[in-house]
N, C-alpha and C. Protein backbone atom coordinates (compact mmCIF):
# COMPACT_ATOMS: atom_id res chain seq x y z
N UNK A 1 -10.77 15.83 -17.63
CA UNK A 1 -10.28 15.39 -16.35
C UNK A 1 -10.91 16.24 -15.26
N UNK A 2 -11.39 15.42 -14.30
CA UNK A 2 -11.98 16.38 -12.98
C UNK A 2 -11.22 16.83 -12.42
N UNK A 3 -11.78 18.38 -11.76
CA UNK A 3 -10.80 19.62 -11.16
C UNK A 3 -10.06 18.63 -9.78
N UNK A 4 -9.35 18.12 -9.32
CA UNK A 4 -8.93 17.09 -8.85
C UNK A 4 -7.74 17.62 -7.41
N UNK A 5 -7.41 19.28 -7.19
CA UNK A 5 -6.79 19.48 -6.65
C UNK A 5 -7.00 20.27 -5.84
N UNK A 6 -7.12 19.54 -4.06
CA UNK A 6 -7.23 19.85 -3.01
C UNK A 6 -7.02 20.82 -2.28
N UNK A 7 -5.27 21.35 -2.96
CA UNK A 7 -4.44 22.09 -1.98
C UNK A 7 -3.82 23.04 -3.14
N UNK A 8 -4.03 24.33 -2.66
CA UNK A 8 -3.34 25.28 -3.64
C UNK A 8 -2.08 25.19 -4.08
N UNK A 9 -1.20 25.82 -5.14
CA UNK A 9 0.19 25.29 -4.98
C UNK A 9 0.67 23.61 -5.50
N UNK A 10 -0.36 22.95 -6.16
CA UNK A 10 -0.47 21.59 -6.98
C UNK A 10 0.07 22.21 -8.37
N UNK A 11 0.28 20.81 -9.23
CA UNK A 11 0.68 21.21 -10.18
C UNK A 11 -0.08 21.51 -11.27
N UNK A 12 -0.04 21.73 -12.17
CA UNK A 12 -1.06 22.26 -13.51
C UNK A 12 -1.71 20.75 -14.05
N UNK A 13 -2.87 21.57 -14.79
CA UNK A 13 -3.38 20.28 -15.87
C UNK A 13 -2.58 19.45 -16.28
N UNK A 14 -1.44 20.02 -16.96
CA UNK A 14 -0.56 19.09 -17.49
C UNK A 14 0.34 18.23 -17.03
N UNK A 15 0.83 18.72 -16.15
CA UNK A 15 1.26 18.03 -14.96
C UNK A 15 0.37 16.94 -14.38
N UNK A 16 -0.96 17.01 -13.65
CA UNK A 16 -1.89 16.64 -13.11
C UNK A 16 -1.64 14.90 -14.21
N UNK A 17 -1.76 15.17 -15.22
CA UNK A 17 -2.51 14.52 -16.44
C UNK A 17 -1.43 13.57 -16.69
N UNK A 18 -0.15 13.96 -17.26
CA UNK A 18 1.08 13.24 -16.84
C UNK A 18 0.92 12.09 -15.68
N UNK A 19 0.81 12.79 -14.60
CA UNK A 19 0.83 11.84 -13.40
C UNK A 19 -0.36 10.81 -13.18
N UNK A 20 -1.29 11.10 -14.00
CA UNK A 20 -2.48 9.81 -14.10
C UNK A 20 -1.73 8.96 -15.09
N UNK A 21 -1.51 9.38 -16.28
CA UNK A 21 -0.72 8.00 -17.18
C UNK A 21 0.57 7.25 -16.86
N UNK A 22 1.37 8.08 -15.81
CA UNK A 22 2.38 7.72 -15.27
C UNK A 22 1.81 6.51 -14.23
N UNK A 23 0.79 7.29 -13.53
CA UNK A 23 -0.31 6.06 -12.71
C UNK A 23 -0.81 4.71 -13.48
N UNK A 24 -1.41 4.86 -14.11
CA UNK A 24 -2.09 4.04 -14.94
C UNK A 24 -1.16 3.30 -15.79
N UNK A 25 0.27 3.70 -16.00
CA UNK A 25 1.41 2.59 -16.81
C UNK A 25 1.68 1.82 -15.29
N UNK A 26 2.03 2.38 -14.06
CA UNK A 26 2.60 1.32 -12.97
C UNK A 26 1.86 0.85 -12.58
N UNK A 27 0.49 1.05 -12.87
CA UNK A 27 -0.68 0.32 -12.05
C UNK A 27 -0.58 -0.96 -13.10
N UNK A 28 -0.81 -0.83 -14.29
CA UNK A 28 -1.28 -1.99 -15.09
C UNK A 28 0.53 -2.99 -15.22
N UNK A 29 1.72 -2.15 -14.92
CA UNK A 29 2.73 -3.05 -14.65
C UNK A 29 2.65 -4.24 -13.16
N UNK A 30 2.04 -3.27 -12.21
CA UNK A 30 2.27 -3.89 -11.18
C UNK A 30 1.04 -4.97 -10.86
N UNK A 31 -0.05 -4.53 -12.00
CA UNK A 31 -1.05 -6.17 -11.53
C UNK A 31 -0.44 -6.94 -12.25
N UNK A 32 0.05 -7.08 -13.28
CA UNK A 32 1.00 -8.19 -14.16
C UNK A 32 2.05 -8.76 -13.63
N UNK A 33 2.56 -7.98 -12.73
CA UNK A 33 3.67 -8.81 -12.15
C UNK A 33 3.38 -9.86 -11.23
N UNK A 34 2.41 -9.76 -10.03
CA UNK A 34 2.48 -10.98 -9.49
C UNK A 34 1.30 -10.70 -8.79
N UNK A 35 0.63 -11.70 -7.73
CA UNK A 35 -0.42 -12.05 -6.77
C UNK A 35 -0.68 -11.08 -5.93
N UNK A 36 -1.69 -11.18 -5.67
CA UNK A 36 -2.02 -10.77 -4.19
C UNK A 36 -1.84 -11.94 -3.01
N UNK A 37 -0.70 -11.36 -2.45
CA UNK A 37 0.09 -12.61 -1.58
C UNK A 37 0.38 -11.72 -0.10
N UNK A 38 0.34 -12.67 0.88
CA UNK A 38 0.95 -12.73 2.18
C UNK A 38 2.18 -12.88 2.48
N UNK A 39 2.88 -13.91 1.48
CA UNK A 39 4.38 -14.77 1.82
C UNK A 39 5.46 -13.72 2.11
N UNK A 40 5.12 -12.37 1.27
CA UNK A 40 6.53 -11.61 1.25
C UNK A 40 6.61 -10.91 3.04
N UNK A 41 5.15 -10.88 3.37
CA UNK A 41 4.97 -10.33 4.75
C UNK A 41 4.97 -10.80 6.33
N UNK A 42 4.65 -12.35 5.61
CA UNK A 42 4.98 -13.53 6.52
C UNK A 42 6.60 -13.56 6.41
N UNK A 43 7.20 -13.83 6.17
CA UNK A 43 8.44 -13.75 5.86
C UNK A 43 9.33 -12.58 6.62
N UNK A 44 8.91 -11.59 6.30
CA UNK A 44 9.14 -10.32 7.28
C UNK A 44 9.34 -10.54 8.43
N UNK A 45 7.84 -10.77 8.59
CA UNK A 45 7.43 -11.40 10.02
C UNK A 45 8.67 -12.53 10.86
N UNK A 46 8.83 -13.46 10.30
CA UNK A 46 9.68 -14.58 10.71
C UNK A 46 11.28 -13.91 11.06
N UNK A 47 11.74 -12.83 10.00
CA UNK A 47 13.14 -12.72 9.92
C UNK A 47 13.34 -11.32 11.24
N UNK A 48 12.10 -10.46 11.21
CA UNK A 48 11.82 -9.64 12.30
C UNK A 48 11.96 -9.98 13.51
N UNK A 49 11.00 -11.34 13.78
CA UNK A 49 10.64 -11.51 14.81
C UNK A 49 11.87 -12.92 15.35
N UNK A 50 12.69 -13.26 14.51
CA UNK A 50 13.66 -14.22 14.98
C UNK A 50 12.73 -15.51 14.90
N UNK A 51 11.53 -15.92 14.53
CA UNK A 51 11.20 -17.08 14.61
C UNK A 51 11.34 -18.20 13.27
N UNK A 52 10.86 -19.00 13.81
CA UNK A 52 11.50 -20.13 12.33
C UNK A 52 9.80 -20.29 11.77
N UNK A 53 9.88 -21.16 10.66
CA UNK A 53 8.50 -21.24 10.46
C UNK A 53 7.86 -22.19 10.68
N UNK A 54 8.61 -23.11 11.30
CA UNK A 54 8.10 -24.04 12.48
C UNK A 54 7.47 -23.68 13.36
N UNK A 55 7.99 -22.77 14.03
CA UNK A 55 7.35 -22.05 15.15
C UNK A 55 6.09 -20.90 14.85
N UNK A 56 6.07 -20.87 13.56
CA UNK A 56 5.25 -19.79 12.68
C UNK A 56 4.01 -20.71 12.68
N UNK A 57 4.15 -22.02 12.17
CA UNK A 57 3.76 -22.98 11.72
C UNK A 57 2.50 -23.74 13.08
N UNK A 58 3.64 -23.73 14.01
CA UNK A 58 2.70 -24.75 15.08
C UNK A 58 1.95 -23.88 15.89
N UNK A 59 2.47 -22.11 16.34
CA UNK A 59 1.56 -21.35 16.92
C UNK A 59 1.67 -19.97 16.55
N UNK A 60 0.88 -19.99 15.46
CA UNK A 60 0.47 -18.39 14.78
C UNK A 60 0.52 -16.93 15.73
N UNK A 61 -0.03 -17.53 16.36
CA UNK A 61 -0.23 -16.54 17.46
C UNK A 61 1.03 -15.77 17.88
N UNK A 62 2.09 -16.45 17.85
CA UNK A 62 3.24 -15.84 18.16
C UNK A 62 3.47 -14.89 17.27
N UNK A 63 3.30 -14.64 15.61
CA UNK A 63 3.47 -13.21 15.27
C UNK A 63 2.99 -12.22 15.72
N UNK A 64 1.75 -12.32 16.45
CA UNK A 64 0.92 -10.99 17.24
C UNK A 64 2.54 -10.51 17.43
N UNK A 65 3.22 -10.70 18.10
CA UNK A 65 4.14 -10.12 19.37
C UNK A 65 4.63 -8.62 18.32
N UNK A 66 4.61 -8.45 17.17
CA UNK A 66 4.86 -7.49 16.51
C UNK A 66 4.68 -6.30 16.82
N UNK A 67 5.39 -5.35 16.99
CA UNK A 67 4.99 -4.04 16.70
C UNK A 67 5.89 -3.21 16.23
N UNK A 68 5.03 -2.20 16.15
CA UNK A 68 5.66 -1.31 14.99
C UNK A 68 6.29 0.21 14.79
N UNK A 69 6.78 0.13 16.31
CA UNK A 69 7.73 0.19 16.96
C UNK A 69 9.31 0.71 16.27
N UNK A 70 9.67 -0.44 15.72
CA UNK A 70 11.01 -0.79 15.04
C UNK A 70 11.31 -0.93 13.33
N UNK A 71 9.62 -0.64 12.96
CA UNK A 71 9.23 -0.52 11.42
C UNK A 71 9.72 0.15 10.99
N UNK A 72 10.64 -0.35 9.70
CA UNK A 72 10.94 0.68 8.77
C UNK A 72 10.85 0.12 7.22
N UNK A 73 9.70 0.86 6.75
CA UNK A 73 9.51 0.62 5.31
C UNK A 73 10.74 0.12 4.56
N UNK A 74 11.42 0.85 4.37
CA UNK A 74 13.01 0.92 3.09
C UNK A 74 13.50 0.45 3.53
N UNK A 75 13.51 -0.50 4.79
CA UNK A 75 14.60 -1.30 4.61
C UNK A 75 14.26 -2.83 5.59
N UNK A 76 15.37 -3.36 5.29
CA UNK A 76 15.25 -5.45 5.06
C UNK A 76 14.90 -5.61 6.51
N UNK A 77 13.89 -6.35 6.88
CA UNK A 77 13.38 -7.18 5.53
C UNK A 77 12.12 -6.82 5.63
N UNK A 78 11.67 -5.25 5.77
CA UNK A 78 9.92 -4.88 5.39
C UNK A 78 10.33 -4.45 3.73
N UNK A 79 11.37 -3.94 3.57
CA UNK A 79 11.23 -3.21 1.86
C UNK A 79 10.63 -4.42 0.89
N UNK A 80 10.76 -5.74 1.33
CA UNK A 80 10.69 -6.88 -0.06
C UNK A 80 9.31 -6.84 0.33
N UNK A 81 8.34 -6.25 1.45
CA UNK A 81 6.74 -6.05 1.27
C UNK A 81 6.15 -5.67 0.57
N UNK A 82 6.79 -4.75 -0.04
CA UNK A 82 6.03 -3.93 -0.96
C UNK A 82 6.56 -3.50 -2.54
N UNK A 83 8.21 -4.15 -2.40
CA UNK A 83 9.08 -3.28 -3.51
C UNK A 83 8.83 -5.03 -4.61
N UNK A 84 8.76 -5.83 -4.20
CA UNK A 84 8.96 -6.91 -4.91
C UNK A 84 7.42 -7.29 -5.80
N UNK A 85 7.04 -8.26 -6.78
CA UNK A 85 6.18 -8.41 -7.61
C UNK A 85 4.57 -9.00 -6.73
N UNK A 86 4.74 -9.57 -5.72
CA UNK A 86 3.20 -9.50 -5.13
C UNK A 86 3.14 -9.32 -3.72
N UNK A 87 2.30 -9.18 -3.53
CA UNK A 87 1.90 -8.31 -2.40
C UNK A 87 0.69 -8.26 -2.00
N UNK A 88 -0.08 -7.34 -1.20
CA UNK A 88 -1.29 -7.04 -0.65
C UNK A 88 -1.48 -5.87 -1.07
N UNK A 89 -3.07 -5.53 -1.09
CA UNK A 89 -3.80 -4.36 -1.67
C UNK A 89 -2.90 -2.96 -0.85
N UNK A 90 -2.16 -2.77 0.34
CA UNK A 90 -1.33 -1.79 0.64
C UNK A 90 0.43 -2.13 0.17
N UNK A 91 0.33 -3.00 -0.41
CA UNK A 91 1.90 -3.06 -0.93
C UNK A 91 1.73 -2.42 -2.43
N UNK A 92 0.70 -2.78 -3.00
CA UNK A 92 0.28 -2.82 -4.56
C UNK A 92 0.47 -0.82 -4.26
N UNK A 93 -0.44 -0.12 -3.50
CA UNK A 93 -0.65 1.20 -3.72
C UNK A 93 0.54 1.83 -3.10
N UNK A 94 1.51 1.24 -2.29
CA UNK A 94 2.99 1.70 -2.10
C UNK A 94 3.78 1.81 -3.09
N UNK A 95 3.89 0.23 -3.95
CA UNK A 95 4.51 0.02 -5.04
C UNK A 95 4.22 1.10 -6.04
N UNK A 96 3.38 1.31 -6.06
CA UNK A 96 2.67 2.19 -7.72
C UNK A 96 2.76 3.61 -7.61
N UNK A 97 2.43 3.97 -6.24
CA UNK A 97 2.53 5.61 -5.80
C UNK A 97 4.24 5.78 -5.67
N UNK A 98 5.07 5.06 -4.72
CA UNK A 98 6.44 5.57 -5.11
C UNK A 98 6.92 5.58 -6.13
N UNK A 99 6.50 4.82 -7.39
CA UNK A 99 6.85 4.96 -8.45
C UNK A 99 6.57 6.09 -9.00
N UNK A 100 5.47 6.28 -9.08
CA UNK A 100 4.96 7.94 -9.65
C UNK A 100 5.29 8.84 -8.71
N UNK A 101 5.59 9.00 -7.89
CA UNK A 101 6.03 10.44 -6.88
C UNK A 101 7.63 10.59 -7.02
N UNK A 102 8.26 9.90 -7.21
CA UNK A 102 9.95 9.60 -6.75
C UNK A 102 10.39 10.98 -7.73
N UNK A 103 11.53 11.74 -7.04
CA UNK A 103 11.40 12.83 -7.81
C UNK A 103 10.72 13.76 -8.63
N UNK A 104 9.21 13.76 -7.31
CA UNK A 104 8.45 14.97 -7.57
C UNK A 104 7.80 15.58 -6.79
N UNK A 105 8.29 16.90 -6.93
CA UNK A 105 7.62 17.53 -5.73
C UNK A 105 5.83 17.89 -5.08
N UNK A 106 5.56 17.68 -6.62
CA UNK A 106 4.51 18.43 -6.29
C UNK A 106 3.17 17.08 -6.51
N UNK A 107 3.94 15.86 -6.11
CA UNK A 107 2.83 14.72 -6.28
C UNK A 107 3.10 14.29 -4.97
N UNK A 108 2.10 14.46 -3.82
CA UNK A 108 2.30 13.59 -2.58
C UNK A 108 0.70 12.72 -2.40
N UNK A 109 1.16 11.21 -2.03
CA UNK A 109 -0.12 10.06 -2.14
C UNK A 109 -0.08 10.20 -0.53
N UNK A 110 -1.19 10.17 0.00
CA UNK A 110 -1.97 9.95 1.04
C UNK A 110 -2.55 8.53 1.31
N UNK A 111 -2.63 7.85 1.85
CA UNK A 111 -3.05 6.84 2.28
C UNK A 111 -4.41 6.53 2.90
N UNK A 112 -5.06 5.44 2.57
CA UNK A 112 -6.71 5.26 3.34
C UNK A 112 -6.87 3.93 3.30
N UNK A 113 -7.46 3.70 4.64
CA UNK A 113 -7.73 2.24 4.97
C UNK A 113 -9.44 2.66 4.71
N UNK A 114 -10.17 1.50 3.63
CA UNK A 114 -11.65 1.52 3.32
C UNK A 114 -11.67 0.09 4.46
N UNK A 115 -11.04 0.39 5.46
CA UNK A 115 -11.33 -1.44 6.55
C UNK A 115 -12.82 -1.41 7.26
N UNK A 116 -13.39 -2.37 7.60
CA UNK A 116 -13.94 -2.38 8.29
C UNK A 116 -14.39 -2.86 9.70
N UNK A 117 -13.93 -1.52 10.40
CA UNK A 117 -13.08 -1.80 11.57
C UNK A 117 -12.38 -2.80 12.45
N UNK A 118 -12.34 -3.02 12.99
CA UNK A 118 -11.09 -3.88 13.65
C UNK A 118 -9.97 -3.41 14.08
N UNK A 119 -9.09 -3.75 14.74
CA UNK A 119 -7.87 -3.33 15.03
C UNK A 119 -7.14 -2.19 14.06
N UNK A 120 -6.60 -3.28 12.87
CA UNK A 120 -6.12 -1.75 11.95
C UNK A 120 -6.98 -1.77 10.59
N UNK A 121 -8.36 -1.83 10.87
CA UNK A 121 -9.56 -1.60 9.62
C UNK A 121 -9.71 -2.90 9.31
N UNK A 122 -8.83 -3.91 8.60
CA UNK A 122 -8.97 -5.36 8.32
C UNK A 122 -9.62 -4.83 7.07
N UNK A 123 -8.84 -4.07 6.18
CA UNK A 123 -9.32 -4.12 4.93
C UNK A 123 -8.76 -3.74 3.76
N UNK A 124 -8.89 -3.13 2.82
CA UNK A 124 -7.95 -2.64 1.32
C UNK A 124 -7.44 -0.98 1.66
N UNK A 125 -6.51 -0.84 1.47
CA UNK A 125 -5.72 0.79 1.39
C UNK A 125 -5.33 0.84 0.73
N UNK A 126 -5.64 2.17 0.14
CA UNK A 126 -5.08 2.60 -1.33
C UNK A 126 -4.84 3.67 -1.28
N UNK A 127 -3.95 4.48 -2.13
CA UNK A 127 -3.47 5.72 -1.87
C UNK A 127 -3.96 6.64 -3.35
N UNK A 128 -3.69 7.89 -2.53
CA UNK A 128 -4.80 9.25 -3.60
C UNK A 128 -3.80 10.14 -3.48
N UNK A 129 -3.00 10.77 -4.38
CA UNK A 129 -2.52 12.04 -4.73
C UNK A 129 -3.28 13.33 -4.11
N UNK A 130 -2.66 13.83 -3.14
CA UNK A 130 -3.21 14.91 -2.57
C UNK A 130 -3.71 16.15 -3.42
N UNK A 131 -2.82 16.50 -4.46
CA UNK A 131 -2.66 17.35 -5.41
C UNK A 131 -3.49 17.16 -7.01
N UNK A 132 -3.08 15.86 -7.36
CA UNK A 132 -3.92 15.31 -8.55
C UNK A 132 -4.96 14.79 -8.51
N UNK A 133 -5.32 14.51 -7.15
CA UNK A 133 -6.83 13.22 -7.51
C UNK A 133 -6.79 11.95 -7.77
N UNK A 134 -5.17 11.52 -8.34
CA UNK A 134 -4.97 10.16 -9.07
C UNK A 134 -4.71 9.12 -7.52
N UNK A 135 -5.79 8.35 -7.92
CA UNK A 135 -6.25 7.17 -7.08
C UNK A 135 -5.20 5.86 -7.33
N UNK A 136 -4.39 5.28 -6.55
CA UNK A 136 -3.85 4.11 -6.71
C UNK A 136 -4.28 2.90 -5.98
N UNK A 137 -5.64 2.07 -6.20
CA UNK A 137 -6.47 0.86 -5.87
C UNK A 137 -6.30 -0.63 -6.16
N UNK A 138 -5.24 -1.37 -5.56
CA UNK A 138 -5.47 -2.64 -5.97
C UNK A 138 -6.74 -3.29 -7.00
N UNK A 139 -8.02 -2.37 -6.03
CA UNK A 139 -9.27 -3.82 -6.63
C UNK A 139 -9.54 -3.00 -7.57
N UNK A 140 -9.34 -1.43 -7.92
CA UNK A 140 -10.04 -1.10 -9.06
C UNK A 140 -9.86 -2.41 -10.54
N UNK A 141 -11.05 -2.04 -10.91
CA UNK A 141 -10.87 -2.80 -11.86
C UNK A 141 -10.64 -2.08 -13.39
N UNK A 142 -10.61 -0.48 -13.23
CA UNK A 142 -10.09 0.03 -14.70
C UNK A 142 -8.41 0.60 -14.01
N UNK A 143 -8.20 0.39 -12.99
CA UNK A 143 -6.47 0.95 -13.05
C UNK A 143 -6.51 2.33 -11.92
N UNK A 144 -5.61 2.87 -12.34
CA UNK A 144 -5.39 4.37 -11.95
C UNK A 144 -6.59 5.36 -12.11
N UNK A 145 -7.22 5.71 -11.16
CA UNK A 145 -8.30 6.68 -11.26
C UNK A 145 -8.08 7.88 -10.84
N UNK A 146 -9.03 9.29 -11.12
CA UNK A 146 -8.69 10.49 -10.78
C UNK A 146 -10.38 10.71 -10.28
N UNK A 147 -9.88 10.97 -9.23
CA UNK A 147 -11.64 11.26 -8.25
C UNK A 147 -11.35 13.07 -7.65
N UNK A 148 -12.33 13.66 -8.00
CA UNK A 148 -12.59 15.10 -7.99
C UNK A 148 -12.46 15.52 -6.08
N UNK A 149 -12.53 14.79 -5.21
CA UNK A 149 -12.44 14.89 -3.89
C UNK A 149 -11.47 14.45 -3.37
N UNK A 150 -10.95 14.57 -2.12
CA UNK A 150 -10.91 13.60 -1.18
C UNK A 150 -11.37 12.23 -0.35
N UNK A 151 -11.85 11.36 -0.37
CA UNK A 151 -12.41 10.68 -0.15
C UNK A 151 -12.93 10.44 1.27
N UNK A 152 -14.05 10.21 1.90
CA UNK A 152 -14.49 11.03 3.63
C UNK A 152 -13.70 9.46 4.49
N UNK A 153 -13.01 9.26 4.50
CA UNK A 153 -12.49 8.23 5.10
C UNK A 153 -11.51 9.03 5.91
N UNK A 154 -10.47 8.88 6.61
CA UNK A 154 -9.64 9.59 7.65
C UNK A 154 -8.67 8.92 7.11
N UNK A 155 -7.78 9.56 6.07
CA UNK A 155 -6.05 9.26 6.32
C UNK A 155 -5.14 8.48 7.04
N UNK A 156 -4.68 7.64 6.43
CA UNK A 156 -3.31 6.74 7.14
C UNK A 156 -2.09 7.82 7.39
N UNK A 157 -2.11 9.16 5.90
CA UNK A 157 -1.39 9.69 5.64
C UNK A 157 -0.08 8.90 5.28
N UNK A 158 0.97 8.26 5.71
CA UNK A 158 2.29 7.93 4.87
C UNK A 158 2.17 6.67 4.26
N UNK A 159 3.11 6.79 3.67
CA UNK A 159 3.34 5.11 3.24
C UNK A 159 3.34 3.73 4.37
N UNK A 160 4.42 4.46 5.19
CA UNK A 160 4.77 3.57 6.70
C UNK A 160 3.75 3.09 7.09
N UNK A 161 2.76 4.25 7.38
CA UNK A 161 1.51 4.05 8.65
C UNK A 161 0.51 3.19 7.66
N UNK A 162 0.56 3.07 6.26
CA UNK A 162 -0.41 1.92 5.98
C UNK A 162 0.19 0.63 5.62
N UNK A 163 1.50 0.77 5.47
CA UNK A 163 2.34 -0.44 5.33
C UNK A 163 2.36 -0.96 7.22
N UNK A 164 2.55 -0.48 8.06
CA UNK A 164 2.65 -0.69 9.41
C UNK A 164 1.11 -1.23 9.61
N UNK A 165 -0.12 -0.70 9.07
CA UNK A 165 -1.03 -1.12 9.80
C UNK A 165 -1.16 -2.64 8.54
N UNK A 166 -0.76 -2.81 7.24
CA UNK A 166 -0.85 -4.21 6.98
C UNK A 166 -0.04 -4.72 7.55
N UNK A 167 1.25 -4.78 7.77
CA UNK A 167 2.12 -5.82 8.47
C UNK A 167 1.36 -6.34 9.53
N UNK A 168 0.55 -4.99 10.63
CA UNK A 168 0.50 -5.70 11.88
C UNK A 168 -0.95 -6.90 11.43
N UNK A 169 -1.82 -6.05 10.64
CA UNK A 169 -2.81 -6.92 10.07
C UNK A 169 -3.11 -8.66 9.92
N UNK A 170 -1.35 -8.46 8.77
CA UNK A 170 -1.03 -9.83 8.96
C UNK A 170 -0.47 -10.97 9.99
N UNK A 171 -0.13 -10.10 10.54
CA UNK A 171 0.88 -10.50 12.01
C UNK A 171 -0.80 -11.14 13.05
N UNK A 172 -1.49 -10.20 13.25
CA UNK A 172 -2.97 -10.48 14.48
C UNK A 172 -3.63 -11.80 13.55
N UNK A 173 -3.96 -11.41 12.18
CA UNK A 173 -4.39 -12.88 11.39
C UNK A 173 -3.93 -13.66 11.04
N UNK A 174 -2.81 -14.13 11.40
CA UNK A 174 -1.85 -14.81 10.79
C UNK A 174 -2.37 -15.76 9.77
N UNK A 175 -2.51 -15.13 8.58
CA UNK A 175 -3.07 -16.21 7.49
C UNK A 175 -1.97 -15.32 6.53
N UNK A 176 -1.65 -17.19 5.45
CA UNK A 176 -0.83 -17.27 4.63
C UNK A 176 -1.68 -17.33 3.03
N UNK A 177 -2.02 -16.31 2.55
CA UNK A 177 -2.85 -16.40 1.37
C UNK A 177 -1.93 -15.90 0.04
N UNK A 178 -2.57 -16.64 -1.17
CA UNK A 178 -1.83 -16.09 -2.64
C UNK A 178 -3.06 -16.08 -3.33
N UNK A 179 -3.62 -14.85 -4.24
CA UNK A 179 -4.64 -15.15 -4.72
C UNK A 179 -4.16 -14.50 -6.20
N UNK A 180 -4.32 -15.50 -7.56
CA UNK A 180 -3.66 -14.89 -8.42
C UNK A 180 -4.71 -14.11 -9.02
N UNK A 181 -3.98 -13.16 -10.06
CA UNK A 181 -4.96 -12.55 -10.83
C UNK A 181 -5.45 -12.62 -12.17
C-alpha cells in the first residue's frame, strides 16, 4: 500500500488498510444499488423551491432561483440526495465516505470537483481521505483507490460544499437524467 498520509497524527498501516476495504465494500455496495440519476435532486429542487413539476416542467429555468444559502445536507429533503440508492457522481462519494468515516476519528474525506470549469466545475467530485489516501470515485472503474498524494485540484473540502455545488449544478442545468450501470 502507498505511504498515503498527508498529515501527521493519521492512523497506522493498519488502520489506513482497514479503511480501504471498508472503502472498497461501500463502494462496490453503492454501485449495485442504483443509477446515476438526477430525480432524487430534481425532486429536492421542487419540494425546496415550492414548485410543482409542472412548473418544473414548462420553465426549467425557474430552478436556477436556488441557493445555497438554506442548504442543509442531513436533512429533508437534500438528505434523500445522497443517502438513498442513486444518485450523482457527488452523492455516490458522500454516500460511501460517510459510511466509512462515521465514528472515526482519524478518517476525514475531502472533497474535489475534477469540473471543467463553469459555474460550479460542471463535472465529477469525489472524495479522498485526508489521512489514508483512500479515494472514493463514482467513475473509477476498479472501486475504492489509495493514491500516494493529494491530488493538485483545490478542495471542495466538506461534504455540504460538494453536495451544494451539485445541487446548484443541477438546479443552472436543469436536466433530468438516469443512466444505469
Amino acid at each position: 500500500m502507498a505511504e498515503a498520509g498527508d498529515d501527521a497524527g493519521g492512523p497506522g498501516e493498519a488502520e489506513a488498510y482497514e479503511t480501504y476495504l471498508q472503502a472498497r465494500s461501500a463502494w462496490l455496495d453503492a454501485f449495485r444499488e442504483g443509477p446515476f440519476c438526477s430525480f432524487k435532486i430534481i425532486e429536492a429542487l421542487h419540494l425546496h423551491l415550492g414548485l410543482s413539476y409542472f412548473d418544473i416542467l414548462k420553465d426549467p429555468a425557474r430552478l436556477r432561483t436556488f441557493r445555497t444559502a438554506d442548504f442543509d445536507l442531513f436533512e429533508e429533503p437534500f438528505n434523500s440526495t445522497w443517502s438513498l440508492k442513486s444518485g450523482r457522481s457527488t452523492s455516490f462519494a458522500v454516500k460511501v465516505a460517510n459510511a466509512v468515516q462515521t465514528g472515526k476519528e482519524q478518517v476525514y474525506f475531502e472533497y474535489f470537483d475534477r469540473g471543467s470549469g463553469g459555474h460550479h466545475g460542471s463535472g465529477n467530485r469525489f472524495a479522498r481521505c485526508r489521512f489514508t489516501g483512500v479515494v472514493i470515485d463514482a467513475n473509477s472503474e476498479t472501486g475504492a483507490a489509495v493514491t500516494a498524494g493529494p491530488p493538485n485540484l483545490r478542495p471542495l473540502v466538506s461534504a455540504e460544499a460538494a453536495m451544494a455545488a451539485c445541487v446548484s449544478e443541477v438546479a443552472d442545468q436543469a436536466i433530468l437524467l438516469c443512466l444505469f450501470r
